[in-house]
PDB file of N, CA and C in Angstrom:
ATOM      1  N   UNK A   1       0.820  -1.193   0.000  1.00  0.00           N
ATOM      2  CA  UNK A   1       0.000   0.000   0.000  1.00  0.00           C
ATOM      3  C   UNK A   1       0.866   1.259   0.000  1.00  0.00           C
ATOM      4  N   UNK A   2       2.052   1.197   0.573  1.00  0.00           N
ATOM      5  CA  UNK A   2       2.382   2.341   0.614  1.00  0.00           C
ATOM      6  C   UNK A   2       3.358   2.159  -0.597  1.00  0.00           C
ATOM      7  N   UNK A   3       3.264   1.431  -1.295  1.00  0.00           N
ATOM      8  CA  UNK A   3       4.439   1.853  -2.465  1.00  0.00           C
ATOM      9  C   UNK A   3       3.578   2.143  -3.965  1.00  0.00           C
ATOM     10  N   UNK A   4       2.191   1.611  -3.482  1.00  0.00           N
ATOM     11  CA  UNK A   4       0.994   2.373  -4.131  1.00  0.00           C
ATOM     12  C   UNK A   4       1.112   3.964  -3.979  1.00  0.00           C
ATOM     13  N   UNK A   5       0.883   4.355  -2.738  1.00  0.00           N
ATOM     14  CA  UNK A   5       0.950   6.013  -2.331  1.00  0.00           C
ATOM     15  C   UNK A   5       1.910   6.390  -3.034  1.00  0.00           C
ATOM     16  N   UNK A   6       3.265   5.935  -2.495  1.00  0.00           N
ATOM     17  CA  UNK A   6       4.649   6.771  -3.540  1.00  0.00           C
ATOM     18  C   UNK A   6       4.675   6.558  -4.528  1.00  0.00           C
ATOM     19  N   UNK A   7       4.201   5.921  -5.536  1.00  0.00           N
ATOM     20  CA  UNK A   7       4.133   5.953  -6.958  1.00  0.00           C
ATOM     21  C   UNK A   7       3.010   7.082  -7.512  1.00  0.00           C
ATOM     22  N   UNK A   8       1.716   6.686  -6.765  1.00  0.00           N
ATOM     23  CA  UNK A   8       0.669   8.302  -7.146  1.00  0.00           C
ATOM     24  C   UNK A   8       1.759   9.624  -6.804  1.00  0.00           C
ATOM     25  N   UNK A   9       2.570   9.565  -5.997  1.00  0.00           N
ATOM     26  CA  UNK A   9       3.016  11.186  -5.046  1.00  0.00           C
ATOM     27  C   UNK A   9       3.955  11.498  -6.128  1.00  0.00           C
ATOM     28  N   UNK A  10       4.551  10.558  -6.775  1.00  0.00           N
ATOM     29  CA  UNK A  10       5.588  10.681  -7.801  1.00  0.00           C
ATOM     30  C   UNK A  10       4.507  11.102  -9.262  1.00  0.00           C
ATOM     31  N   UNK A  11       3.970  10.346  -9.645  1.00  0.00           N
ATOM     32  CA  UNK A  11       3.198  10.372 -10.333  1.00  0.00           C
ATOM     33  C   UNK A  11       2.483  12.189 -10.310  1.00  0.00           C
ATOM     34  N   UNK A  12       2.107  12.556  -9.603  1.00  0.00           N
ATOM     35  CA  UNK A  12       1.352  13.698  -8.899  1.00  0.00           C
ATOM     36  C   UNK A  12       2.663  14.746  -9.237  1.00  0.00           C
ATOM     37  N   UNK A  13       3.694  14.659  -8.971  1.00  0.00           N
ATOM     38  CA  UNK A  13       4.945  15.601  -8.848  1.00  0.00           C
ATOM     39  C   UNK A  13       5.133  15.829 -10.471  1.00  0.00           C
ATOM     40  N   UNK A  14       5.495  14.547 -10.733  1.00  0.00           N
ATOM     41  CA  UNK A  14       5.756  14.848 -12.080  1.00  0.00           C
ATOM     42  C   UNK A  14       4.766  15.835 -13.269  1.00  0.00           C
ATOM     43  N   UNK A  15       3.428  15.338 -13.078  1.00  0.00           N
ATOM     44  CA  UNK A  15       2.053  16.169 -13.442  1.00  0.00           C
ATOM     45  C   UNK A  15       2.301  18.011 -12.812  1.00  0.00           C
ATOM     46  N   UNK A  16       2.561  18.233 -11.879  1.00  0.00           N
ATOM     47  CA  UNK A  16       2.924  19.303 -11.447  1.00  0.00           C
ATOM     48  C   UNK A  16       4.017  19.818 -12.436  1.00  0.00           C
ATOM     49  N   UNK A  17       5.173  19.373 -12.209  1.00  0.00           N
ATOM     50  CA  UNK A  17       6.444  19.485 -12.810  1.00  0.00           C
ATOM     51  C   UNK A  17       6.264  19.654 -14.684  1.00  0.00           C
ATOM     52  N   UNK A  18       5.544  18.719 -14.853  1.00  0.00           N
ATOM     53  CA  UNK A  18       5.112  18.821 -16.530  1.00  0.00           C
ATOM     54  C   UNK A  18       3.685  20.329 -17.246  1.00  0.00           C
ATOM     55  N   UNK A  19       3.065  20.466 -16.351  1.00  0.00           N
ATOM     56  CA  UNK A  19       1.946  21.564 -16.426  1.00  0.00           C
ATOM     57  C   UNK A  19       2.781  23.146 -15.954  1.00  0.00           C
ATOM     58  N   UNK A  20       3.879  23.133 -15.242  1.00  0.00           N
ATOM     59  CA  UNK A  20       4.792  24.123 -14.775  1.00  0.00           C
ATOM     60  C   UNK A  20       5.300  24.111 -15.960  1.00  0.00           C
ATOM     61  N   UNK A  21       5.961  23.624 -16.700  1.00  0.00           N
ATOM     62  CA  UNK A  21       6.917  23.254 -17.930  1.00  0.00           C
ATOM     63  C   UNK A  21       6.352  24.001 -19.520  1.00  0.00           C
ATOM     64  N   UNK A  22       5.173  23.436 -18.842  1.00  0.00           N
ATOM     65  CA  UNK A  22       3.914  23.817 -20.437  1.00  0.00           C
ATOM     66  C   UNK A  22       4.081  25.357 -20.412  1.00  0.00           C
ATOM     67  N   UNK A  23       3.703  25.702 -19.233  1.00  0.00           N
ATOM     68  CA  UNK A  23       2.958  27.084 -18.951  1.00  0.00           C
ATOM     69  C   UNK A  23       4.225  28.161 -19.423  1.00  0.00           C
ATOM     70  N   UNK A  24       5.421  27.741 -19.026  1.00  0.00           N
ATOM     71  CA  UNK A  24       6.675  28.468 -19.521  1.00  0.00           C
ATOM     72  C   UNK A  24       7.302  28.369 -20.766  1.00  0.00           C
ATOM     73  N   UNK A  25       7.041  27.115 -21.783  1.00  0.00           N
ATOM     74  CA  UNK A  25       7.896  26.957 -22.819  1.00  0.00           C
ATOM     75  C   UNK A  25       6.881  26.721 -23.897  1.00  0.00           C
ATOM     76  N   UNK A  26       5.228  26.589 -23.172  1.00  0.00           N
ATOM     77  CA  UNK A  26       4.186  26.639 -24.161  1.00  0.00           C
ATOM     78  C   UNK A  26       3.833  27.963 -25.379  1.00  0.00           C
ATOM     79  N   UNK A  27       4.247  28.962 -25.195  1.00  0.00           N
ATOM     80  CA  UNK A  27       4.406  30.729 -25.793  1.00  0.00           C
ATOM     81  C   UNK A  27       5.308  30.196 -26.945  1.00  0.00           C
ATOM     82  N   UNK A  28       6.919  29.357 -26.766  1.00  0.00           N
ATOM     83  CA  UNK A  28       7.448  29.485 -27.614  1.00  0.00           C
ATOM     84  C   UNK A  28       6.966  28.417 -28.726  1.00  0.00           C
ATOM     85  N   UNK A  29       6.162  27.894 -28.695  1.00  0.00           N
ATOM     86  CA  UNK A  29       5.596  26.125 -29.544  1.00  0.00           C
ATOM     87  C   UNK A  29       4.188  26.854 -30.326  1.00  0.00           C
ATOM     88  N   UNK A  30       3.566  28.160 -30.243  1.00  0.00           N
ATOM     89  CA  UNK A  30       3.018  28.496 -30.412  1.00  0.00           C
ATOM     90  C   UNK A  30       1.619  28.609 -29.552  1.00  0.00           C
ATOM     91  N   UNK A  31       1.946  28.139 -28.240  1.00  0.00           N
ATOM     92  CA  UNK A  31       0.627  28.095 -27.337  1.00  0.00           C
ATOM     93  C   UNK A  31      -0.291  29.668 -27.034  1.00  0.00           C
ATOM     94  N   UNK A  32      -0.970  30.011 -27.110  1.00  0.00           N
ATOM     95  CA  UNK A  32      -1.147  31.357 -26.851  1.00  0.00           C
ATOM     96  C   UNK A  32      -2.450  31.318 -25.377  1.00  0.00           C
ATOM     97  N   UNK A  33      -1.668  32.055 -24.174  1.00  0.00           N
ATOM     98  CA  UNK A  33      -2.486  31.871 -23.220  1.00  0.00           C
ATOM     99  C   UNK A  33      -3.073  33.213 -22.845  1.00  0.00           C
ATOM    100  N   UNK A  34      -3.135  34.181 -23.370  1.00  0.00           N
ATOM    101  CA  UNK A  34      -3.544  35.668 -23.258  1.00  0.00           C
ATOM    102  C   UNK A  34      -4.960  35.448 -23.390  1.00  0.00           C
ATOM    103  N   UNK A  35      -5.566  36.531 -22.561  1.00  0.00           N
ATOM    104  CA  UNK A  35      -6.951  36.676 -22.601  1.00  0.00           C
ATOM    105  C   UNK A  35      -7.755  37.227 -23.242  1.00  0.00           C
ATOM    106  N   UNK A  36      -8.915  36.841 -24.226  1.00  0.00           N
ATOM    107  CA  UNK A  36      -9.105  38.030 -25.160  1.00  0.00           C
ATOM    108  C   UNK A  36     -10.023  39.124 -24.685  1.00  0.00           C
ATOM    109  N   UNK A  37      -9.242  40.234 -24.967  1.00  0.00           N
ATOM    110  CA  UNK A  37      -9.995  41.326 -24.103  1.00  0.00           C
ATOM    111  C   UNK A  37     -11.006  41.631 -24.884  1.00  0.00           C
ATOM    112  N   UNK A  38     -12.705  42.198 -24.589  1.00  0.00           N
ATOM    113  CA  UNK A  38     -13.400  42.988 -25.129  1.00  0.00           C
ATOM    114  C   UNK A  38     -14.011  43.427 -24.078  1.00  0.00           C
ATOM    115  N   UNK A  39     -14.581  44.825 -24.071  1.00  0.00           N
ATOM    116  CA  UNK A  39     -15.466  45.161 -23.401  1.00  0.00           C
ATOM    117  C   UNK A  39     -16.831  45.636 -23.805  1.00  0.00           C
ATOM    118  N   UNK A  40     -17.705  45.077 -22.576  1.00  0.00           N
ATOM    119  CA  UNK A  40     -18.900  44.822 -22.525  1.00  0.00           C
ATOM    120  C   UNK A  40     -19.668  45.556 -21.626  1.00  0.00           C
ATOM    121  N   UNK A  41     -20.647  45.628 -22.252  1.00  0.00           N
ATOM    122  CA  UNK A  41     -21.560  47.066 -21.835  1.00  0.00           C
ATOM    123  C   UNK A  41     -22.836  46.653 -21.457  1.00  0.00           C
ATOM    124  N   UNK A  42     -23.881  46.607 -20.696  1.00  0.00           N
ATOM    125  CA  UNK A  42     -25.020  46.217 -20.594  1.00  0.00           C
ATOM    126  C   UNK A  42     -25.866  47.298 -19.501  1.00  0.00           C
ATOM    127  N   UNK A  43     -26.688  47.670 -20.232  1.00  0.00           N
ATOM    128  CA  UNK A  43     -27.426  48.969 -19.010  1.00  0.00           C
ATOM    129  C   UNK A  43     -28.251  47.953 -17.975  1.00  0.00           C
ATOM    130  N   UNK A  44     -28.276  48.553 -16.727  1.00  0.00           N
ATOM    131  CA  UNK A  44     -28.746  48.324 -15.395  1.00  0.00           C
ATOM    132  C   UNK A  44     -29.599  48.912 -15.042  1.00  0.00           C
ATOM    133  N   UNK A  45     -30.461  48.505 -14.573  1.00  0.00           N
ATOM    134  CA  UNK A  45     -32.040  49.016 -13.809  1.00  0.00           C
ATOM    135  C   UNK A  45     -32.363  48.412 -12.800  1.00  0.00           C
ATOM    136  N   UNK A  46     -32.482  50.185 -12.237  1.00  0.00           N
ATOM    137  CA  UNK A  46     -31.814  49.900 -11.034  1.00  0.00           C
ATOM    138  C   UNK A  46     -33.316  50.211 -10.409  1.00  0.00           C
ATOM    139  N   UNK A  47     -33.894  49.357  -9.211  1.00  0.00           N
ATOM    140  CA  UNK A  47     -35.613  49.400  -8.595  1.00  0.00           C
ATOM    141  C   UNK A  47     -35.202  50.195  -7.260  1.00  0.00           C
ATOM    142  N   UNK A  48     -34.774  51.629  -7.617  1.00  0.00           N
ATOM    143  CA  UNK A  48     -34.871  52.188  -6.161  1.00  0.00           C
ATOM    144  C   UNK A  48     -35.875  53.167  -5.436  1.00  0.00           C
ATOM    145  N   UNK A  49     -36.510  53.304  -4.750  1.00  0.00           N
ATOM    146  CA  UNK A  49     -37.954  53.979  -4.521  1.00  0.00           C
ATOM    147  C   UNK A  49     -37.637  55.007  -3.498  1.00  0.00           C
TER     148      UNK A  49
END
């Protein structure tokens, strides 16, 4: 059982270690993680008495 656990914890590290990896060298592979900006407008009505 416990060499079950250390294989997930390893397993788990590496997943960490590989998604850290993406996030930094993904820009140069062509990944594009920017947000697309627009802004949005919607009028409010407002019930104040």
């Amino acid at each position: 059982m416990v060499r079950l656990i250390k294989y997930l914890v390893i397993v788990g590290v590496l997943a960490v270690l590989g998604l850290v990896a993406y996030a930094y060298i993904g820009p140069w592979f062509g990944a594009d993680f920017s947000v697309p900006v627009q802004e949005i407008r919607k009028p409010v009505l407002l019930d104040a008495e």
